[in-house]
PDB file of N, CA and C in Angstrom:
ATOM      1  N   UNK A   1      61.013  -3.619-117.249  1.00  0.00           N
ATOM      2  CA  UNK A   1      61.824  -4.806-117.275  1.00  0.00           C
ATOM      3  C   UNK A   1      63.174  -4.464-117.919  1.00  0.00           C
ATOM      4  N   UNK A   2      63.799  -4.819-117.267  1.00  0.00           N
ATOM      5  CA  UNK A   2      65.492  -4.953-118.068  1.00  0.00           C
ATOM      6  C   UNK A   2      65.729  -6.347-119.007  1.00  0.00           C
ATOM      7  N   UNK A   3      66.233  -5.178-120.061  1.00  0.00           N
ATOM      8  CA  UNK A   3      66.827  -6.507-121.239  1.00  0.00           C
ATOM      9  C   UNK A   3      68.111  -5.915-121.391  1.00  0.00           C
ATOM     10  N   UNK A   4      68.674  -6.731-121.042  1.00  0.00           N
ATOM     11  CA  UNK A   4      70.752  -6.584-121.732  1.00  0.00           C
ATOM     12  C   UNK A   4      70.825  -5.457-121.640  1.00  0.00           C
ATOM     13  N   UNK A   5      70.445  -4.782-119.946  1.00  0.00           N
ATOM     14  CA  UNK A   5      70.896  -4.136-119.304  1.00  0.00           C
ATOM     15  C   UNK A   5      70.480  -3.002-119.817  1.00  0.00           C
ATOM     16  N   UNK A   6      69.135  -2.637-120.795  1.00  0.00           N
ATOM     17  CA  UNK A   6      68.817  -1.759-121.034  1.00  0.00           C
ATOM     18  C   UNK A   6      67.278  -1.780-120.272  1.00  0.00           C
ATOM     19  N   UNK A   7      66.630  -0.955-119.503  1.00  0.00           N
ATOM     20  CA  UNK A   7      64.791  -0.977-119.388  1.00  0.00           C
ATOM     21  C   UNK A   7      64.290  -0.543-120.394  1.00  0.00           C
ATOM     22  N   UNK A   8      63.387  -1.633-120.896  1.00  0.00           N
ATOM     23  CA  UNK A   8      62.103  -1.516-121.606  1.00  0.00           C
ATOM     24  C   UNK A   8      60.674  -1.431-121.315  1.00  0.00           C
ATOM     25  N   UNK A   9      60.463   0.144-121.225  1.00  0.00           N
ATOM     26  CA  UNK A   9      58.721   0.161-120.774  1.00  0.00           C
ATOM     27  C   UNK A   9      57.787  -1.029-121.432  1.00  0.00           C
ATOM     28  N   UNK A  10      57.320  -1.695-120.851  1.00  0.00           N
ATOM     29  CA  UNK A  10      56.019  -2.416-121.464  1.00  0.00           C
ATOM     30  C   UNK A  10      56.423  -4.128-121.577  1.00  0.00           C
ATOM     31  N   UNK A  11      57.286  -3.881-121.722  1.00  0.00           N
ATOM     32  CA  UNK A  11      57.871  -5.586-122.284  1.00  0.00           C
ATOM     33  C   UNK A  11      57.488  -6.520-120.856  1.00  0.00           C
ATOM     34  N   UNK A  12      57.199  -7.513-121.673  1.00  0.00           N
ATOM     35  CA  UNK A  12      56.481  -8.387-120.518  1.00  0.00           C
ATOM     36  C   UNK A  12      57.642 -10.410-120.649  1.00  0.00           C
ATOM     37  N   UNK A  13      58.676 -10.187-121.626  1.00  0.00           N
ATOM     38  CA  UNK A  13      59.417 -11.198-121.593  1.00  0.00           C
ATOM     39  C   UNK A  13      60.647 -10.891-121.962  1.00  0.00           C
ATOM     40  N   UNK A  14      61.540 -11.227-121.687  1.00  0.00           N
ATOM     41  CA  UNK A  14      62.968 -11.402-122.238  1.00  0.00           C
ATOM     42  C   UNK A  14      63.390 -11.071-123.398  1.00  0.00           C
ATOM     43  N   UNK A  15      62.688 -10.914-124.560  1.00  0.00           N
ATOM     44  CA  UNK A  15      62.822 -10.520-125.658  1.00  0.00           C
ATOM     45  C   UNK A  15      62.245  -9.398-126.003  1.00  0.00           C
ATOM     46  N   UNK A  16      61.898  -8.590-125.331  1.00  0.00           N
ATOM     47  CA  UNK A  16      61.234  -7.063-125.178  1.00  0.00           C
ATOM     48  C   UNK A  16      59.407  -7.336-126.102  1.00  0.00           C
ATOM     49  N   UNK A  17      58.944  -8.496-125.886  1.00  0.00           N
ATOM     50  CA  UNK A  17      57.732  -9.029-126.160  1.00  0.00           C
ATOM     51  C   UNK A  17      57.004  -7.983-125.316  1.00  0.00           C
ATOM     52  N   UNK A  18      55.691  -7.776-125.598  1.00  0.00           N
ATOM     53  CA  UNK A  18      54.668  -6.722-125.013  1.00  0.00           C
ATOM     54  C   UNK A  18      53.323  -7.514-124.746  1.00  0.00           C
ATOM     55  N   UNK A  19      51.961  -6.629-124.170  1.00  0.00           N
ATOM     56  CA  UNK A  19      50.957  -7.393-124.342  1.00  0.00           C
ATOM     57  C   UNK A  19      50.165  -7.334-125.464  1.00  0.00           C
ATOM     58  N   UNK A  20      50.883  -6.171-126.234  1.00  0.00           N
ATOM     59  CA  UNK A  20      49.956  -5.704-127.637  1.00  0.00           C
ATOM     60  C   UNK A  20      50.570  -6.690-129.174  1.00  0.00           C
ATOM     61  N   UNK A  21      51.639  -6.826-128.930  1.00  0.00           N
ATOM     62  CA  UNK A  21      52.539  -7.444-129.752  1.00  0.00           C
ATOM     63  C   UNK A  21      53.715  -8.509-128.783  1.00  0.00           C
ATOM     64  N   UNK A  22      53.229  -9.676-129.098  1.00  0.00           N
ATOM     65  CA  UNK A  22      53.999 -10.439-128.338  1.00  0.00           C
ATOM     66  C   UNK A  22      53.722 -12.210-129.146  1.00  0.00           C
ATOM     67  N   UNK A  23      53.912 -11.704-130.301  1.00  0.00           N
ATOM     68  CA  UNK A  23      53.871 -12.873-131.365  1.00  0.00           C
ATOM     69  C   UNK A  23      55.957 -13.404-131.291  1.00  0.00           C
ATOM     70  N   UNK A  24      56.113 -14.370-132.423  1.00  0.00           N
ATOM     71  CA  UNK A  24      57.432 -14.930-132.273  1.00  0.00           C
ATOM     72  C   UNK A  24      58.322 -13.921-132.574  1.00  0.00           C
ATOM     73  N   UNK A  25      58.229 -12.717-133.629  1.00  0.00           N
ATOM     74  CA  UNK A  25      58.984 -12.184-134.627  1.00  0.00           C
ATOM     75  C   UNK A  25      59.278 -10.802-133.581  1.00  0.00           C
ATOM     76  N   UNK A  26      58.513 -10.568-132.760  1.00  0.00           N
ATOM     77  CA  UNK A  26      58.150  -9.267-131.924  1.00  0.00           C
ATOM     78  C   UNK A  26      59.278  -9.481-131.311  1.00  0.00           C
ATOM     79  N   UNK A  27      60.315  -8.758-131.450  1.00  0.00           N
ATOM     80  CA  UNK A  27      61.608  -8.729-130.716  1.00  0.00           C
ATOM     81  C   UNK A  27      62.478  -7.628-131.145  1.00  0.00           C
ATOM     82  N   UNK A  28      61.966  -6.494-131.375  1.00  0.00           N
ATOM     83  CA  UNK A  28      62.787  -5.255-131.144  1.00  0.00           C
ATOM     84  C   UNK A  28      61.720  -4.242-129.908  1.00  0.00           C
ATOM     85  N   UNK A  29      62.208  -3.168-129.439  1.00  0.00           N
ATOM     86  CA  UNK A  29      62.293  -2.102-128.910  1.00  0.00           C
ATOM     87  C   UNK A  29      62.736  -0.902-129.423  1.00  0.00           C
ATOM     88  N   UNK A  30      61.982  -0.043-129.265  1.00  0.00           N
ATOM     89  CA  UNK A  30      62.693   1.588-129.755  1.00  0.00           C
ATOM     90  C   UNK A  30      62.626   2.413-128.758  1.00  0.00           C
ATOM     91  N   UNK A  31      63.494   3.183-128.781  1.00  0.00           N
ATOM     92  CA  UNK A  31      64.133   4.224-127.875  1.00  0.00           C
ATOM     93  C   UNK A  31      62.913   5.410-128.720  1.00  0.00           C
ATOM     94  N   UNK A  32      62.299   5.715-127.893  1.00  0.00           N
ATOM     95  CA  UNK A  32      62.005   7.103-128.419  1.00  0.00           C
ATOM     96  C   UNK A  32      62.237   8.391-128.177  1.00  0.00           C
ATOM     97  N   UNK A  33      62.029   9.585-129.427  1.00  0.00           N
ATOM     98  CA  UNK A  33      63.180  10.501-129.247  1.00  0.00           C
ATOM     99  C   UNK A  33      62.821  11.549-128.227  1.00  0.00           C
ATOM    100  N   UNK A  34      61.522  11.601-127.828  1.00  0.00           N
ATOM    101  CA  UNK A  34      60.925  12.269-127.256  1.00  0.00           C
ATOM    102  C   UNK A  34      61.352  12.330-125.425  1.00  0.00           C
ATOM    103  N   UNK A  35      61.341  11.386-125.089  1.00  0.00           N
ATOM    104  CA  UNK A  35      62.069  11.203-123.726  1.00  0.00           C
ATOM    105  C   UNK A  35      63.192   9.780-123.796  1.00  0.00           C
ATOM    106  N   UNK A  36      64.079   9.870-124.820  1.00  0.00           N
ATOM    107  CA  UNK A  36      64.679   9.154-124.546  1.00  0.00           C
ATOM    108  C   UNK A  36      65.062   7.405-124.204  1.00  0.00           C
ATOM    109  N   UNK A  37      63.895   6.908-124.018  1.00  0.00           N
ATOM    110  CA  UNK A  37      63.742   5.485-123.627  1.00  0.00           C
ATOM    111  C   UNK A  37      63.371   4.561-124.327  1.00  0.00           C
ATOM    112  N   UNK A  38      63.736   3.797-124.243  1.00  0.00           N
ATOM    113  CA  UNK A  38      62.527   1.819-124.834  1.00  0.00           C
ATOM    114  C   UNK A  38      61.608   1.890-124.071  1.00  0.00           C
ATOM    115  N   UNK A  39      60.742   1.567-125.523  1.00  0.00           N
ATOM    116  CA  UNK A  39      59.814   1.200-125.229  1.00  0.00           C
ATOM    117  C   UNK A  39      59.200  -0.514-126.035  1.00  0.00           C
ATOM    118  N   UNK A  40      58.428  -1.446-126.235  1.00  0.00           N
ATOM    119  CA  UNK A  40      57.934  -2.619-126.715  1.00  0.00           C
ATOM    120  C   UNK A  40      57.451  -1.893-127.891  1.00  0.00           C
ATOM    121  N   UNK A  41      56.363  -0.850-127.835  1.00  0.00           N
ATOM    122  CA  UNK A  41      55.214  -0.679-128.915  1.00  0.00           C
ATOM    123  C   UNK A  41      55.139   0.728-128.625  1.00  0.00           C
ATOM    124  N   UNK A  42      54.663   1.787-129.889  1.00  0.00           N
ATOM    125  CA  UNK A  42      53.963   2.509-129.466  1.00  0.00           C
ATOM    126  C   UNK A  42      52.983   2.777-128.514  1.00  0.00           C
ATOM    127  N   UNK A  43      52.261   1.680-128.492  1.00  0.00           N
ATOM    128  CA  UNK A  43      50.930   1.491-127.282  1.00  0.00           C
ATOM    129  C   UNK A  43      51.582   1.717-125.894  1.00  0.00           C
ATOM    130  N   UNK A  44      52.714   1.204-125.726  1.00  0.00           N
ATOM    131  CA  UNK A  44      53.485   0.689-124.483  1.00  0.00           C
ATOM    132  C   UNK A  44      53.911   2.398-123.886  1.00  0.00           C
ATOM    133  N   UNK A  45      54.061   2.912-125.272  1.00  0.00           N
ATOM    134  CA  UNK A  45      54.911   4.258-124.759  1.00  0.00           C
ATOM    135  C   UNK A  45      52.953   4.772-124.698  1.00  0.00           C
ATOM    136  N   UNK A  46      52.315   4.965-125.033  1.00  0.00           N
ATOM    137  CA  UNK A  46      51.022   5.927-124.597  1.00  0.00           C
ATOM    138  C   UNK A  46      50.532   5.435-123.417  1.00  0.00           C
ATOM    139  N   UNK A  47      50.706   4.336-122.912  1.00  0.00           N
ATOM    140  CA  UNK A  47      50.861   4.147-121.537  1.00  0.00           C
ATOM    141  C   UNK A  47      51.916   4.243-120.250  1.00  0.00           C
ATOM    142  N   UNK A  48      53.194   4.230-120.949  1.00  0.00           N
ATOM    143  CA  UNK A  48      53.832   4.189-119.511  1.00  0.00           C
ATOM    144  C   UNK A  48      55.102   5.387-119.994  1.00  0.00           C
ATOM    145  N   UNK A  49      54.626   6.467-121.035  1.00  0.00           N
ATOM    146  CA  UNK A  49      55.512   7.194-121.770  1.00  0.00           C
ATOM    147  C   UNK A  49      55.561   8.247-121.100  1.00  0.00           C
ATOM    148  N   UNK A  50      56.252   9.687-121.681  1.00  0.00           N
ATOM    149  CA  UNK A  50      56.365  11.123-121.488  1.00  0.00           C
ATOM    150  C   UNK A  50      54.852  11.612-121.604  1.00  0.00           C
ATOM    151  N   UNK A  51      54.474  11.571-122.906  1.00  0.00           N
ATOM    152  CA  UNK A  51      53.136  12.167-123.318  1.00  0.00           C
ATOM    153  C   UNK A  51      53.177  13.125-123.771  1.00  0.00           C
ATOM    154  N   UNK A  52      54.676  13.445-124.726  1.00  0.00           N
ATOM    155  CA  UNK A  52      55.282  14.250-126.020  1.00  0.00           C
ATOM    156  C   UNK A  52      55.502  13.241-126.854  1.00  0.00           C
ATOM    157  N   UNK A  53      54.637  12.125-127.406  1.00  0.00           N
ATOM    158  CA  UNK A  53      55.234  11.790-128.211  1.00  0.00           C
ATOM    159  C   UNK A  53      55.774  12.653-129.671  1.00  0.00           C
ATOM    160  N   UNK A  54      57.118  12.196-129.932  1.00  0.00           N
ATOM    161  CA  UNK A  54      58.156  12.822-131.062  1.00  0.00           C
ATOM    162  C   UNK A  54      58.997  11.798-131.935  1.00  0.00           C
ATOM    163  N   UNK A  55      58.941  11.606-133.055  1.00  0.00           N
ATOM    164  CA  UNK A  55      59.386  10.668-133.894  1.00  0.00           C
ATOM    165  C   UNK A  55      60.992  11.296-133.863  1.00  0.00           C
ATOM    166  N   UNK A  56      61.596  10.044-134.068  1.00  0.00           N
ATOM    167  CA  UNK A  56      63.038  10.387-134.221  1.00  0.00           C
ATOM    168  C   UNK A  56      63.366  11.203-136.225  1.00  0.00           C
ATOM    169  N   UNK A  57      63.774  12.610-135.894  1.00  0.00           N
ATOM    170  CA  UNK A  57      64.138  13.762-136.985  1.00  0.00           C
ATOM    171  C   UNK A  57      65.297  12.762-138.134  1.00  0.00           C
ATOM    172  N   UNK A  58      65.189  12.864-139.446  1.00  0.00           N
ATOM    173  CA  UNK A  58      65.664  11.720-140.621  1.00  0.00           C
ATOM    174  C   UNK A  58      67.055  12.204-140.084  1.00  0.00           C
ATOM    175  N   UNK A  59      67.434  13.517-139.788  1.00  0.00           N
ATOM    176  CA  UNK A  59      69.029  13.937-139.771  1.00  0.00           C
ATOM    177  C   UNK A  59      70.006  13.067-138.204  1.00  0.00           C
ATOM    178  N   UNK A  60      68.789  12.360-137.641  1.00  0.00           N
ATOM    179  CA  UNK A  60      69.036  11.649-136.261  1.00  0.00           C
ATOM    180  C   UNK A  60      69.372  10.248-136.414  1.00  0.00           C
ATOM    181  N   UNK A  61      69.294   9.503-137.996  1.00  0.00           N
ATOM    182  CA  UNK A  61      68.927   8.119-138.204  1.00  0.00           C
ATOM    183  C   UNK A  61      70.350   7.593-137.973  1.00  0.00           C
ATOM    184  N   UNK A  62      71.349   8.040-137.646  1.00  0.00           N
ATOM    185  CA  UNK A  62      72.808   7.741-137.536  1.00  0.00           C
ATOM    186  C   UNK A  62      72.921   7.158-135.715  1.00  0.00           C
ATOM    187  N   UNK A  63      71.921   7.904-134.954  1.00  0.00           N
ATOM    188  CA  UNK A  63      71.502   6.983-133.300  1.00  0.00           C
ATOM    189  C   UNK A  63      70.952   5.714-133.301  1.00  0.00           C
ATOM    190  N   UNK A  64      71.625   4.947-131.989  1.00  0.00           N
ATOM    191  CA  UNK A  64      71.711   3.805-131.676  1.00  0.00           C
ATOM    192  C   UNK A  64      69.605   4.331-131.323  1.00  0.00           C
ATOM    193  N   UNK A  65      69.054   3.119-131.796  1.00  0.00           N
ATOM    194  CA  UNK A  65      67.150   3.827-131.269  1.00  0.00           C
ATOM    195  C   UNK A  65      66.783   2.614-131.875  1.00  0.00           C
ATOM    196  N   UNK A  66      67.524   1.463-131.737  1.00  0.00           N
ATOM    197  CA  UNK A  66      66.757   0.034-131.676  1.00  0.00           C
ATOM    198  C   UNK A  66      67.250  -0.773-130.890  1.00  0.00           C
ATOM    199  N   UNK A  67      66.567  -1.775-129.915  1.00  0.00           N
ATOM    200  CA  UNK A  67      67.152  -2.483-129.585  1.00  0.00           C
ATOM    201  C   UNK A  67      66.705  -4.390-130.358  1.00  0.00           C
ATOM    202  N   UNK A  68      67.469  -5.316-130.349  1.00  0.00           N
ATOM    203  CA  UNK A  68      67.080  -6.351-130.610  1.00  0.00           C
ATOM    204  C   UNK A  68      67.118  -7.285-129.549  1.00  0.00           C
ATOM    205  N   UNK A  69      65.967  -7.650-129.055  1.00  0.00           N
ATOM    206  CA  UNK A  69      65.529  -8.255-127.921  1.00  0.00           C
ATOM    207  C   UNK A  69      65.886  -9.936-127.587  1.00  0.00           C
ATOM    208  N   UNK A  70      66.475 -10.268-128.685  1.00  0.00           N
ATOM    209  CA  UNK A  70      67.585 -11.371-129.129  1.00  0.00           C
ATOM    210  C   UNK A  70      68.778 -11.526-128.127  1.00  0.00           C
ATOM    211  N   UNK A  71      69.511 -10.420-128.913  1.00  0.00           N
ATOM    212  CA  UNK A  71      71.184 -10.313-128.483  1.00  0.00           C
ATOM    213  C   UNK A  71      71.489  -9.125-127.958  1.00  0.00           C
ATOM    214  N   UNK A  72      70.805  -8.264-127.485  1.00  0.00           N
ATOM    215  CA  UNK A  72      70.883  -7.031-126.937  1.00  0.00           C
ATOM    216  C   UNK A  72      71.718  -6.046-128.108  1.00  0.00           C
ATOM    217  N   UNK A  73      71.832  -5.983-129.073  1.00  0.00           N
ATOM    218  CA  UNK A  73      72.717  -5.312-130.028  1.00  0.00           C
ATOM    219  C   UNK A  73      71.217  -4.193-130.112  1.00  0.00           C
ATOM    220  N   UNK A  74      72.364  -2.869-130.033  1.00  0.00           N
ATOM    221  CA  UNK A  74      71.356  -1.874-130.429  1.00  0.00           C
ATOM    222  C   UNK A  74      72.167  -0.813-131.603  1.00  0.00           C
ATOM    223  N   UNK A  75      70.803  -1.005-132.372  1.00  0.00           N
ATOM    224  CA  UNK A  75      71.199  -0.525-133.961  1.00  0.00           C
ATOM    225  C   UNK A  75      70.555   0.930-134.227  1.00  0.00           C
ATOM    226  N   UNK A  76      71.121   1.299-135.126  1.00  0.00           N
ATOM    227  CA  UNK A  76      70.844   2.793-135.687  1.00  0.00           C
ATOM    228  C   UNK A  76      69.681   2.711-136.556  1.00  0.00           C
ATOM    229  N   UNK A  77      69.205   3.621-136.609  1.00  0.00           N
ATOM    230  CA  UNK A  77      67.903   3.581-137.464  1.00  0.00           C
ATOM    231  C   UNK A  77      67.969   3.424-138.682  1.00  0.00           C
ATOM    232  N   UNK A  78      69.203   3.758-138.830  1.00  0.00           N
ATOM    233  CA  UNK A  78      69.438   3.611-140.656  1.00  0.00           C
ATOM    234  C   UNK A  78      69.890   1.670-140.731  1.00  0.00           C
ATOM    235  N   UNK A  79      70.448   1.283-139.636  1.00  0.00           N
ATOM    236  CA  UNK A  79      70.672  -0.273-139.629  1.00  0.00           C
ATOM    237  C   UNK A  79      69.363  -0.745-139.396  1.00  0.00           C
ATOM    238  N   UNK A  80      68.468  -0.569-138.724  1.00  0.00           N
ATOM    239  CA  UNK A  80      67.313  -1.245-138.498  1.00  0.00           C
ATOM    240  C   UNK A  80      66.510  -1.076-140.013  1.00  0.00           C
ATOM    241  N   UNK A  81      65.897   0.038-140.305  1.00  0.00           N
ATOM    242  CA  UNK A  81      65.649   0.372-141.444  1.00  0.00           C
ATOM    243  C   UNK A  81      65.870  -0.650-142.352  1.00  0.00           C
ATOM    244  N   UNK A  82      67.403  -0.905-142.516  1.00  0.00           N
ATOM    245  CA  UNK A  82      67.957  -1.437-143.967  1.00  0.00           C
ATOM    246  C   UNK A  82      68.211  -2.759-143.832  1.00  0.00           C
ATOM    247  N   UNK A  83      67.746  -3.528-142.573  1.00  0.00           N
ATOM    248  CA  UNK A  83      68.051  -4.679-142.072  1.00  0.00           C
ATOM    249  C   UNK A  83      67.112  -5.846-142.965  1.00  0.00           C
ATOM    250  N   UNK A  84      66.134  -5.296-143.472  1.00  0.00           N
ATOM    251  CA  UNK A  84      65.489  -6.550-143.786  1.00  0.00           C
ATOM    252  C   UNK A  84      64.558  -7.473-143.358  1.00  0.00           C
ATOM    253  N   UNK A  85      64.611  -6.693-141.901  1.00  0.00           N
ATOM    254  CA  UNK A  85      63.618  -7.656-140.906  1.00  0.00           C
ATOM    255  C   UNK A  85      64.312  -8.775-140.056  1.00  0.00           C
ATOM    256  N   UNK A  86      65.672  -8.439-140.320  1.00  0.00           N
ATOM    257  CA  UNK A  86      66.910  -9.550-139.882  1.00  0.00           C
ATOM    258  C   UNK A  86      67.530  -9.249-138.916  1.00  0.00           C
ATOM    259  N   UNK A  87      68.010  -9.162-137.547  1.00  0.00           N
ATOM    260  CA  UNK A  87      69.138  -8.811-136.903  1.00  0.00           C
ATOM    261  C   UNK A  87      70.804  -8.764-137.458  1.00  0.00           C
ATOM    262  N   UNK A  88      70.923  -8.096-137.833  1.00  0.00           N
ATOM    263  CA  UNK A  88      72.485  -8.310-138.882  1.00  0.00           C
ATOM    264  C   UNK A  88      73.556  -8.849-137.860  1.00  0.00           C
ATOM    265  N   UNK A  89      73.270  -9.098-136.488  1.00  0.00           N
ATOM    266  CA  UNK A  89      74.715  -9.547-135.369  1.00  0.00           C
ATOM    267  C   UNK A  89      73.790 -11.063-135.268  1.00  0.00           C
ATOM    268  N   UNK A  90      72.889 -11.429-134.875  1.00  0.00           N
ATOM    269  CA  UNK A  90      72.465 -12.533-134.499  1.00  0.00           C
ATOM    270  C   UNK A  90      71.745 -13.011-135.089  1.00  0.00           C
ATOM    271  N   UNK A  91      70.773 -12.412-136.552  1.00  0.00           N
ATOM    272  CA  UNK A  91      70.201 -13.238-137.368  1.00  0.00           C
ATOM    273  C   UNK A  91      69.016 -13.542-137.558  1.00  0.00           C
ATOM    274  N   UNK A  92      68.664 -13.243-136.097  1.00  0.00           N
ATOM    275  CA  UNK A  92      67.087 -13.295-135.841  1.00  0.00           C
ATOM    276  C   UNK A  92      66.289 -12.379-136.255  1.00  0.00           C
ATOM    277  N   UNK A  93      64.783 -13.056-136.471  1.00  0.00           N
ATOM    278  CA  UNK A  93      63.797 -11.910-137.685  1.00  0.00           C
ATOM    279  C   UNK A  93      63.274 -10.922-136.371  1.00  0.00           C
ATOM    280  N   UNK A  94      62.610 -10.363-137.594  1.00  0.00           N
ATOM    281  CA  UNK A  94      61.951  -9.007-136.932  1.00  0.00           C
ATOM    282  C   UNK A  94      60.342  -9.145-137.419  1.00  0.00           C
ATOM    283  N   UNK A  95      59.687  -8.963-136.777  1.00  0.00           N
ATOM    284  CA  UNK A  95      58.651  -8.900-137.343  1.00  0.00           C
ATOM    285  C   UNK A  95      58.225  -7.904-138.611  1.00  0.00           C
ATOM    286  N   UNK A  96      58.295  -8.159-139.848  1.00  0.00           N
ATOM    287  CA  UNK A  96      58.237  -7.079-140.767  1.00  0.00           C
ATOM    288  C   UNK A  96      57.384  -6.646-140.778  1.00  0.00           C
ATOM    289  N   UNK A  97      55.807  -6.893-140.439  1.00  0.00           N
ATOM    290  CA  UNK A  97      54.824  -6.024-139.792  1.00  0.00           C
ATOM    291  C   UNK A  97      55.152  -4.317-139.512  1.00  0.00           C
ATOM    292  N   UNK A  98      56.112  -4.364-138.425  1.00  0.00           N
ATOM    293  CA  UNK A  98      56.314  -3.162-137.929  1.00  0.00           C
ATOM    294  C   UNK A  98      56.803  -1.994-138.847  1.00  0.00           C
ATOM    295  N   UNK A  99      56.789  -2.705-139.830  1.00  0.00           N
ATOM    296  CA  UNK A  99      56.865  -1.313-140.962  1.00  0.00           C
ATOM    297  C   UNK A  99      55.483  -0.744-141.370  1.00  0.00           C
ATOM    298  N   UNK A 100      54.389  -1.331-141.093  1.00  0.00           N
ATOM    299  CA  UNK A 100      53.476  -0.506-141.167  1.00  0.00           C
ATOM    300  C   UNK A 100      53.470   0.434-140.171  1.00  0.00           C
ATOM    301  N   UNK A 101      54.416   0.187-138.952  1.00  0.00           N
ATOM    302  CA  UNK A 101      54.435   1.135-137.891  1.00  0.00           C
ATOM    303  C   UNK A 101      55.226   2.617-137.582  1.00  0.00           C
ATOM    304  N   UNK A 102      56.158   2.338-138.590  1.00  0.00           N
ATOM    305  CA  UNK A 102      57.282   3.196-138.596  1.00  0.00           C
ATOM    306  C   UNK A 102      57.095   4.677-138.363  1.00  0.00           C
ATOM    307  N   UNK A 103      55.928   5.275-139.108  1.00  0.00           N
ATOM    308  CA  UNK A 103      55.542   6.230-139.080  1.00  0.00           C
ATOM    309  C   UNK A 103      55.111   7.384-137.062  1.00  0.00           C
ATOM    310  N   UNK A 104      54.933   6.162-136.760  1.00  0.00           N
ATOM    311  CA  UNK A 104      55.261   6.271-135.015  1.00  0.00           C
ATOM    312  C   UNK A 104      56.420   6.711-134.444  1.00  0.00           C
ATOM    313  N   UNK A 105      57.400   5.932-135.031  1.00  0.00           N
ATOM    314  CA  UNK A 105      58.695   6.708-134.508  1.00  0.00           C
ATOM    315  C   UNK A 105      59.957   7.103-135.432  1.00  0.00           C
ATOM    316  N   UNK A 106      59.497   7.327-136.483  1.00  0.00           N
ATOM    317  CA  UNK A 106      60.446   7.860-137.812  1.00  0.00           C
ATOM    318  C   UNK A 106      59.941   8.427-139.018  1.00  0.00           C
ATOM    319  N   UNK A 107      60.442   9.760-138.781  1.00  0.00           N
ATOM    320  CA  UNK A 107      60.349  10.867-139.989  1.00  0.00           C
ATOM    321  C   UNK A 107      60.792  10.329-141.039  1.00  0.00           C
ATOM    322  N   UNK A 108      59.775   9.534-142.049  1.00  0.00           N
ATOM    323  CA  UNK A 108      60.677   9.012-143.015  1.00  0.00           C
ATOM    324  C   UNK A 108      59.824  10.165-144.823  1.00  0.00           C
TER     325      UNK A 108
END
């Protein structure tokens, strides 16, 4: 599916919502570093992924590798990271959940 002109493997609504995660707050996407793309969820990428998965390297956190499924603004890992769970252009939350996830796609 295309969101603000980016494709997101897995996303099943307008807000890069998935079938694994598709609660209110579920509204980012990550690019992963491994082939490059959005994906909804980790899950999303072990299904419709490369099948290298590769976490994005800490010296990489300066790349655009979020998207916000909001306003299409795509943020750097060090902005997503430090965001708060907030979209810093449009405001809208993030599910803070997904920091138990991080470890999926960031060498932290």
């Amino acid at each position: 599916m295309f969101i603000h002109n980016k494709e997101v493997k897995g996303a099943i609504d307008n807000e890069t919502r998935c079938k694994h995660y598709h609660g209110y707050n579920d509204r980012i996407a990550v690019k992963f570093y491994c082939c490059n793309e959005y994906f909804s969820c980790i899950t999303c990428h072990h299904e419709h992924g490369c099948g290298k998965q590769k976490v994005w390297p800490h010296q990489k956190f300066d790349e655009k590798a979020v998207l916000c499924g909001s306003c299409g603004t795509e943020l750097t890992i060090k902005e997503y990271l430090g965001s708060k769970s907030t979209c810093p252009v449009c405001t809208k939350t993030f599910n803070p959940g997904c920091s138990n996830h991080y470890r999926y796609y960031f060498a932290l």
